[in-house]
PDB file of N, CA and C in Angstrom:
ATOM      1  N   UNK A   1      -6.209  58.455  10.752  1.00  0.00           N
ATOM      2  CA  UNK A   1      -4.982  59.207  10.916  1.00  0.00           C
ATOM      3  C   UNK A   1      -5.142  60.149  12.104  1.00  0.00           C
ATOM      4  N   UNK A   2      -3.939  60.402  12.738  1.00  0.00           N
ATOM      5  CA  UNK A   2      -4.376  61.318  13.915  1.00  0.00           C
ATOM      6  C   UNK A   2      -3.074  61.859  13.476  1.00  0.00           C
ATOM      7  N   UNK A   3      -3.478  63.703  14.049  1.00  0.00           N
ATOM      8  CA  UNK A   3      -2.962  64.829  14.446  1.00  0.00           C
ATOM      9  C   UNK A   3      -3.011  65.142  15.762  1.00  0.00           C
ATOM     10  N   UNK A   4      -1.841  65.556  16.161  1.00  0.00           N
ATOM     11  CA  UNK A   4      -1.233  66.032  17.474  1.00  0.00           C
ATOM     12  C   UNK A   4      -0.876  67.348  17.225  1.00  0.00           C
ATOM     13  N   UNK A   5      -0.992  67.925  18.501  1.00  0.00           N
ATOM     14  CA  UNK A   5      -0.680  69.178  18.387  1.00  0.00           C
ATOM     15  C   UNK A   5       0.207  69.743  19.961  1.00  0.00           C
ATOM     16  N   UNK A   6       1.497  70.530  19.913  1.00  0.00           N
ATOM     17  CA  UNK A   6       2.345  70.940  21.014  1.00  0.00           C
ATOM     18  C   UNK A   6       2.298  72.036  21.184  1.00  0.00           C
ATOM     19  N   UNK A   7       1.578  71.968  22.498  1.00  0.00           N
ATOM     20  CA  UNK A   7       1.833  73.283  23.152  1.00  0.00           C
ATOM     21  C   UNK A   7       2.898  73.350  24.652  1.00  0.00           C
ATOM     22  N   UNK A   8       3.262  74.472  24.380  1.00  0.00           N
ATOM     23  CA  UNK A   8       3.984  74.772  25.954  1.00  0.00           C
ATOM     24  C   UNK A   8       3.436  75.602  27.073  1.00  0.00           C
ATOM     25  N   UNK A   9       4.017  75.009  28.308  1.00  0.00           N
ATOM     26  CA  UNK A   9       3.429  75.445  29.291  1.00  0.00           C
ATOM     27  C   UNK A   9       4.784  75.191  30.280  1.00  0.00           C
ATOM     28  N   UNK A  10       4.400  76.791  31.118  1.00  0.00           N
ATOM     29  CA  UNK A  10       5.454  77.214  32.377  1.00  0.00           C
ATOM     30  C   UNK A  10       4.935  77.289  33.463  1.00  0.00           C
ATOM     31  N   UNK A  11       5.275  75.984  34.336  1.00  0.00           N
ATOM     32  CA  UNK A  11       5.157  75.934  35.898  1.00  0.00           C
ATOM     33  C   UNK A  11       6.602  76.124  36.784  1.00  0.00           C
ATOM     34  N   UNK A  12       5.790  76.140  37.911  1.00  0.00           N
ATOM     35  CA  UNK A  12       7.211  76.309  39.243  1.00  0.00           C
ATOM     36  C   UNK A  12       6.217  75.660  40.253  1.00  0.00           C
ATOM     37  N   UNK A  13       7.197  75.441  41.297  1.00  0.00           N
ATOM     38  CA  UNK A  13       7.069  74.694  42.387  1.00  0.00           C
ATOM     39  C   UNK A  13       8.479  75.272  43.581  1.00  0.00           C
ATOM     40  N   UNK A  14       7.717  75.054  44.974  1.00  0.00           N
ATOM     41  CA  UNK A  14       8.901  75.689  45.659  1.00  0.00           C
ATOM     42  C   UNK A  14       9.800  74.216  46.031  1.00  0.00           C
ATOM     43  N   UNK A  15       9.108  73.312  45.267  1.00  0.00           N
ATOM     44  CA  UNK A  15       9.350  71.994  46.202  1.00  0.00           C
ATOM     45  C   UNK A  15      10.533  71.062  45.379  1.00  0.00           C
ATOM     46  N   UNK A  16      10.511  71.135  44.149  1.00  0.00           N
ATOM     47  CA  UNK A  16      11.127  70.442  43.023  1.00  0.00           C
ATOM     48  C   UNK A  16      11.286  70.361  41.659  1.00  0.00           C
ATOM     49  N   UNK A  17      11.837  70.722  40.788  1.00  0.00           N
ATOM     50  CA  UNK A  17      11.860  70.403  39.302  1.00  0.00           C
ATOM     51  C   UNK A  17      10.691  69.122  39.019  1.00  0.00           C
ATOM     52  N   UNK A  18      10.662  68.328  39.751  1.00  0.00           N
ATOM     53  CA  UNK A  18       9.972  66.963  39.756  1.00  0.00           C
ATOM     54  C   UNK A  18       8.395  67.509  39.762  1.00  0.00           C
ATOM     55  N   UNK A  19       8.298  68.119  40.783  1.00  0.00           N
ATOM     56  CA  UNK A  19       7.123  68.574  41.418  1.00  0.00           C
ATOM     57  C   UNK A  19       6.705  69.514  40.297  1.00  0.00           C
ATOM     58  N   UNK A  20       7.315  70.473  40.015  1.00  0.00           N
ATOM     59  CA  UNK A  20       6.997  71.397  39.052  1.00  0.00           C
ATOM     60  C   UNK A  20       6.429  70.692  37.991  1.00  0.00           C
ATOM     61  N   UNK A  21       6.555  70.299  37.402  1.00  0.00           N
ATOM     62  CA  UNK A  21       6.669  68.790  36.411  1.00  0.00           C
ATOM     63  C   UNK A  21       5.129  68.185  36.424  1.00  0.00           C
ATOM     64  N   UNK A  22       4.878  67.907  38.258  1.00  0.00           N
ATOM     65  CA  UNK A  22       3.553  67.060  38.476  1.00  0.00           C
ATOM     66  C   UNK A  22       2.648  67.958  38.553  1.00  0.00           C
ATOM     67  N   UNK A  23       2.727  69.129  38.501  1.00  0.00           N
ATOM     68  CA  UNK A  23       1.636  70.198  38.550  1.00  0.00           C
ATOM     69  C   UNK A  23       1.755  70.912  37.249  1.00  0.00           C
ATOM     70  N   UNK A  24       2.320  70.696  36.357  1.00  0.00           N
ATOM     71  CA  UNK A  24       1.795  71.097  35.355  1.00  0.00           C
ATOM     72  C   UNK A  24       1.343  70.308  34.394  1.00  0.00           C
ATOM     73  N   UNK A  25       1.497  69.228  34.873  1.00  0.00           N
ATOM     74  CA  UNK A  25       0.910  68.077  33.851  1.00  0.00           C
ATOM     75  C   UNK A  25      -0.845  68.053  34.271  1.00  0.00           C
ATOM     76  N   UNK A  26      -0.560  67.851  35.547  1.00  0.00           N
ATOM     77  CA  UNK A  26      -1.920  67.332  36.696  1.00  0.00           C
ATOM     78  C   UNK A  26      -3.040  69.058  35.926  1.00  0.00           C
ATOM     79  N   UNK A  27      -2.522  70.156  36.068  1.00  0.00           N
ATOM     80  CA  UNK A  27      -3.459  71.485  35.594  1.00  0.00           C
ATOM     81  C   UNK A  27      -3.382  71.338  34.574  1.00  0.00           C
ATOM     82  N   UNK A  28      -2.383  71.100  33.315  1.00  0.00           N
ATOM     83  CA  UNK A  28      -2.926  70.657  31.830  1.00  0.00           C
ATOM     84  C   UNK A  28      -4.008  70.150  31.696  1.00  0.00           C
ATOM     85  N   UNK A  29      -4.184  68.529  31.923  1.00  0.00           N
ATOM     86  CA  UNK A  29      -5.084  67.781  32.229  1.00  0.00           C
ATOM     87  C   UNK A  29      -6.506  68.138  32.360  1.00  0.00           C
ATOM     88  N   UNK A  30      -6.612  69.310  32.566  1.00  0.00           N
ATOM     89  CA  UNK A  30      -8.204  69.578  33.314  1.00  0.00           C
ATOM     90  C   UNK A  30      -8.253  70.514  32.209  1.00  0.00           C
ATOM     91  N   UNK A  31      -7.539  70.782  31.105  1.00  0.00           N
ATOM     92  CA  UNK A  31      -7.895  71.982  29.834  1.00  0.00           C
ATOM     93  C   UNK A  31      -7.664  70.878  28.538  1.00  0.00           C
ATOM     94  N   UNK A  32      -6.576  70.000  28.381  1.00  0.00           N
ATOM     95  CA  UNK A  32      -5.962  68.972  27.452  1.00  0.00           C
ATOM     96  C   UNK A  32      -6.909  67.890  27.589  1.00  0.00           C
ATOM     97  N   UNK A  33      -7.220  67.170  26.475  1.00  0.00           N
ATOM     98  CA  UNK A  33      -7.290  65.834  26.470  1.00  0.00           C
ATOM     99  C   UNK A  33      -6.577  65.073  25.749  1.00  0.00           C
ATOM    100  N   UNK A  34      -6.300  63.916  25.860  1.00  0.00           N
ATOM    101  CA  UNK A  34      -5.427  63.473  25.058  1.00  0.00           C
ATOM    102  C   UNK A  34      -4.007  63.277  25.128  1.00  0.00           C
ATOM    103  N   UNK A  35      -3.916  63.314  26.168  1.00  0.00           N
ATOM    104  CA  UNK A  35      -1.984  63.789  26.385  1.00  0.00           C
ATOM    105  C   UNK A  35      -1.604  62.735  25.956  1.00  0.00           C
ATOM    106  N   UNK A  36      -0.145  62.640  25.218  1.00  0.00           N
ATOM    107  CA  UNK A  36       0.674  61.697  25.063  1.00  0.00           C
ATOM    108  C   UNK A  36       2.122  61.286  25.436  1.00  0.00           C
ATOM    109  N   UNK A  37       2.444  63.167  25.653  1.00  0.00           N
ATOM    110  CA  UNK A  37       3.998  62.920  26.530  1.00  0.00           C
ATOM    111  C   UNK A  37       4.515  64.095  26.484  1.00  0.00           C
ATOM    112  N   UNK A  38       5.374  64.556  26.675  1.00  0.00           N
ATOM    113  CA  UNK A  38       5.889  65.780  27.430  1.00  0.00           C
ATOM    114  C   UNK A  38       7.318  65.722  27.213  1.00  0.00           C
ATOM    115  N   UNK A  39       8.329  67.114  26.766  1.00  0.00           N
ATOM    116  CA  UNK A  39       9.567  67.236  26.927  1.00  0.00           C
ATOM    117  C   UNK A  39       9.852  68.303  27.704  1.00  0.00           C
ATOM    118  N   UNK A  40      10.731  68.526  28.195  1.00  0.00           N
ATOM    119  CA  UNK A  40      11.245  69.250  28.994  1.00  0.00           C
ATOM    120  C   UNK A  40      12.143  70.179  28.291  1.00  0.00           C
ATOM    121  N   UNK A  41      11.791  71.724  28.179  1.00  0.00           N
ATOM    122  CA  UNK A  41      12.548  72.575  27.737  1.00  0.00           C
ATOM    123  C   UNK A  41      14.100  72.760  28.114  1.00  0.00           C
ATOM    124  N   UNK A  42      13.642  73.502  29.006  1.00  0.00           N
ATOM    125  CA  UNK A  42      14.090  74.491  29.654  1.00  0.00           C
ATOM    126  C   UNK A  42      13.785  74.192  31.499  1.00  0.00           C
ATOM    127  N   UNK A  43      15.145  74.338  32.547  1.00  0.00           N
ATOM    128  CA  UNK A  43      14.792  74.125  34.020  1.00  0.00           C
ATOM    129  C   UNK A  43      15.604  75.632  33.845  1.00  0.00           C
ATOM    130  N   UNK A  44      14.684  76.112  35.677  1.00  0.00           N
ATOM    131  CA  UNK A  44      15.408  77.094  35.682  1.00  0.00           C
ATOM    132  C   UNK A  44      15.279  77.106  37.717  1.00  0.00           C
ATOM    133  N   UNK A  45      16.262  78.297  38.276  1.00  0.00           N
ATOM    134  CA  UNK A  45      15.539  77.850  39.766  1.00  0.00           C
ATOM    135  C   UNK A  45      15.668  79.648  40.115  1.00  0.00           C
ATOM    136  N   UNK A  46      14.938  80.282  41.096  1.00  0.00           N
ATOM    137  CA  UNK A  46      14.749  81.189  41.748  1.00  0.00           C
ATOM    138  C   UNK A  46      15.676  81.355  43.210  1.00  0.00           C
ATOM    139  N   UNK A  47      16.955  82.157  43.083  1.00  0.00           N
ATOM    140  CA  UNK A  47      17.693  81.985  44.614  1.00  0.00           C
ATOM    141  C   UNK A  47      17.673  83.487  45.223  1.00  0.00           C
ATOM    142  N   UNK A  48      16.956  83.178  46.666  1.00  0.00           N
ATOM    143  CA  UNK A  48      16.965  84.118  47.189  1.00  0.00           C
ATOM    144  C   UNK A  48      18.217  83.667  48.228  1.00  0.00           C
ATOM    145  N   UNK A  49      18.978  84.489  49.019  1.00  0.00           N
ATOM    146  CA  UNK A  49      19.915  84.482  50.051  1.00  0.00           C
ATOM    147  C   UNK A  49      20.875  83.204  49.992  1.00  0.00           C
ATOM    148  N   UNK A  50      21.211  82.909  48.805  1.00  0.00           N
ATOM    149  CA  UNK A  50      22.206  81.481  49.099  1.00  0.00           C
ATOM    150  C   UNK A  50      21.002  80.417  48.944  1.00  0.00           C
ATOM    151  N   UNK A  51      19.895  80.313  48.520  1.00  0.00           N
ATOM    152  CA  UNK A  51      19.176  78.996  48.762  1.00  0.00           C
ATOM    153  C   UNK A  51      18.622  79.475  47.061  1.00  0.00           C
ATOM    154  N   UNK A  52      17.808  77.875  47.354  1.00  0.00           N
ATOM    155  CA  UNK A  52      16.386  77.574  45.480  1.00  0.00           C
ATOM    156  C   UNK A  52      15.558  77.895  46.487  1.00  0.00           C
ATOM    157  N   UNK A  53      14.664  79.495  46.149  1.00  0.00           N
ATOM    158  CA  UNK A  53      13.588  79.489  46.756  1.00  0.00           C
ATOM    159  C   UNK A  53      12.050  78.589  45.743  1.00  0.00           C
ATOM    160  N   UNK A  54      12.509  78.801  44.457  1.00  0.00           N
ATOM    161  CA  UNK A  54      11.275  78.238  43.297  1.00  0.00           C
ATOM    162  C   UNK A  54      12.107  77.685  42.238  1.00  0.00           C
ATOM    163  N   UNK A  55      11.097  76.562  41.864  1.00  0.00           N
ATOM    164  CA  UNK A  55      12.226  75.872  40.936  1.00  0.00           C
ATOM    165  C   UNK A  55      11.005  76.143  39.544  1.00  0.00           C
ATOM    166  N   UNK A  56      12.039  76.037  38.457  1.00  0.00           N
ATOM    167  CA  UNK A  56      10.559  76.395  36.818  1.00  0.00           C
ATOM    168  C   UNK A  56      11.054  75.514  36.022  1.00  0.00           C
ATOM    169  N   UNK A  57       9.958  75.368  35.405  1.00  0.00           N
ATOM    170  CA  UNK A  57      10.163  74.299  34.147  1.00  0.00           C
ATOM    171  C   UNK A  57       9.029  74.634  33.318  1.00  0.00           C
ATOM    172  N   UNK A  58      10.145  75.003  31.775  1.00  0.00           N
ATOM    173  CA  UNK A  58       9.124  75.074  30.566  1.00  0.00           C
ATOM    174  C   UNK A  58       9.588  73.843  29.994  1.00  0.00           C
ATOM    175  N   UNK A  59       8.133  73.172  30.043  1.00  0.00           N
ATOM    176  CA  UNK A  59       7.740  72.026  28.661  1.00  0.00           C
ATOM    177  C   UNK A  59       6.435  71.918  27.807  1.00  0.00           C
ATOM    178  N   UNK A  60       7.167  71.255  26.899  1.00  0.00           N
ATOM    179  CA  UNK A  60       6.222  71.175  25.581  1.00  0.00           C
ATOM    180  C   UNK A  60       5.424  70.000  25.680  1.00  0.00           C
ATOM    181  N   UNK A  61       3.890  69.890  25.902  1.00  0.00           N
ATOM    182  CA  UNK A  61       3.335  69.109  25.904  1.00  0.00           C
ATOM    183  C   UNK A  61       2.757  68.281  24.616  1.00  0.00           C
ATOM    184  N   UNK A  62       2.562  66.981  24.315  1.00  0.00           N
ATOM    185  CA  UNK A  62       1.744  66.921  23.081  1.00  0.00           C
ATOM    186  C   UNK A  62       0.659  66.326  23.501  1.00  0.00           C
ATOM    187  N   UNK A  63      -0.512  66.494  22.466  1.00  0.00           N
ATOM    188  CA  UNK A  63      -1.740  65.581  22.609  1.00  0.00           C
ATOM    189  C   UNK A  63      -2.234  65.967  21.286  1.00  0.00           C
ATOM    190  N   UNK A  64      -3.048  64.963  20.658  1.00  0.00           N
ATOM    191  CA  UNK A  64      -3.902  64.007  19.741  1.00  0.00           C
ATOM    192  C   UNK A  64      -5.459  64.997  19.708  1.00  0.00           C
ATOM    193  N   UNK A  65      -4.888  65.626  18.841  1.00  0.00           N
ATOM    194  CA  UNK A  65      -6.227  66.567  18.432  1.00  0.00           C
ATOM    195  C   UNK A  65      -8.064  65.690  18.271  1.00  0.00           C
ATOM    196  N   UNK A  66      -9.114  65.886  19.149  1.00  0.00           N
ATOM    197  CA  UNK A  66      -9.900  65.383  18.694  1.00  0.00           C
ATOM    198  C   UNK A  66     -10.666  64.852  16.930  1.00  0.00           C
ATOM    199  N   UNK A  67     -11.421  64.128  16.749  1.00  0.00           N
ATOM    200  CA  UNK A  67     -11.605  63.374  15.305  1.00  0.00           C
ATOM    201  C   UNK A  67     -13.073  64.751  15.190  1.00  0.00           C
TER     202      UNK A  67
END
């Protein structure tokens, strides 16, 4: 039987929601083992002067608790 367990985690990126996304999976990774998939909370974006200077994304990661 396996147990999973979800945690969340908040990245940004100046580059993309997408991007934000690939860097917080990619720095999970190096603390997580086990990943199995990921939802997406919450997007949010940072505007300075009329522009998205930073884009954020909270998601909930899961992974498969070691035996």
């Amino acid at each position: 039987m396996a147990v999973a367990r979800v945690t969340e985690v908040v990245t940004s990126s100046t580059e993309s929601f997408q991007d934000a996304i690939t860097q917080g999976i990619d720095r999970a990774s190096r603390t997580l083992r086990g990943m199995t998939g990921l939802k997406v909370l919450e997007q949010k974006a940072k505007i300075e002067g009329g522009r998205i200077t930073e884009y954020r994304v909270q998601m909930a990661i899961t992974f498969i608790l070691d035996e």
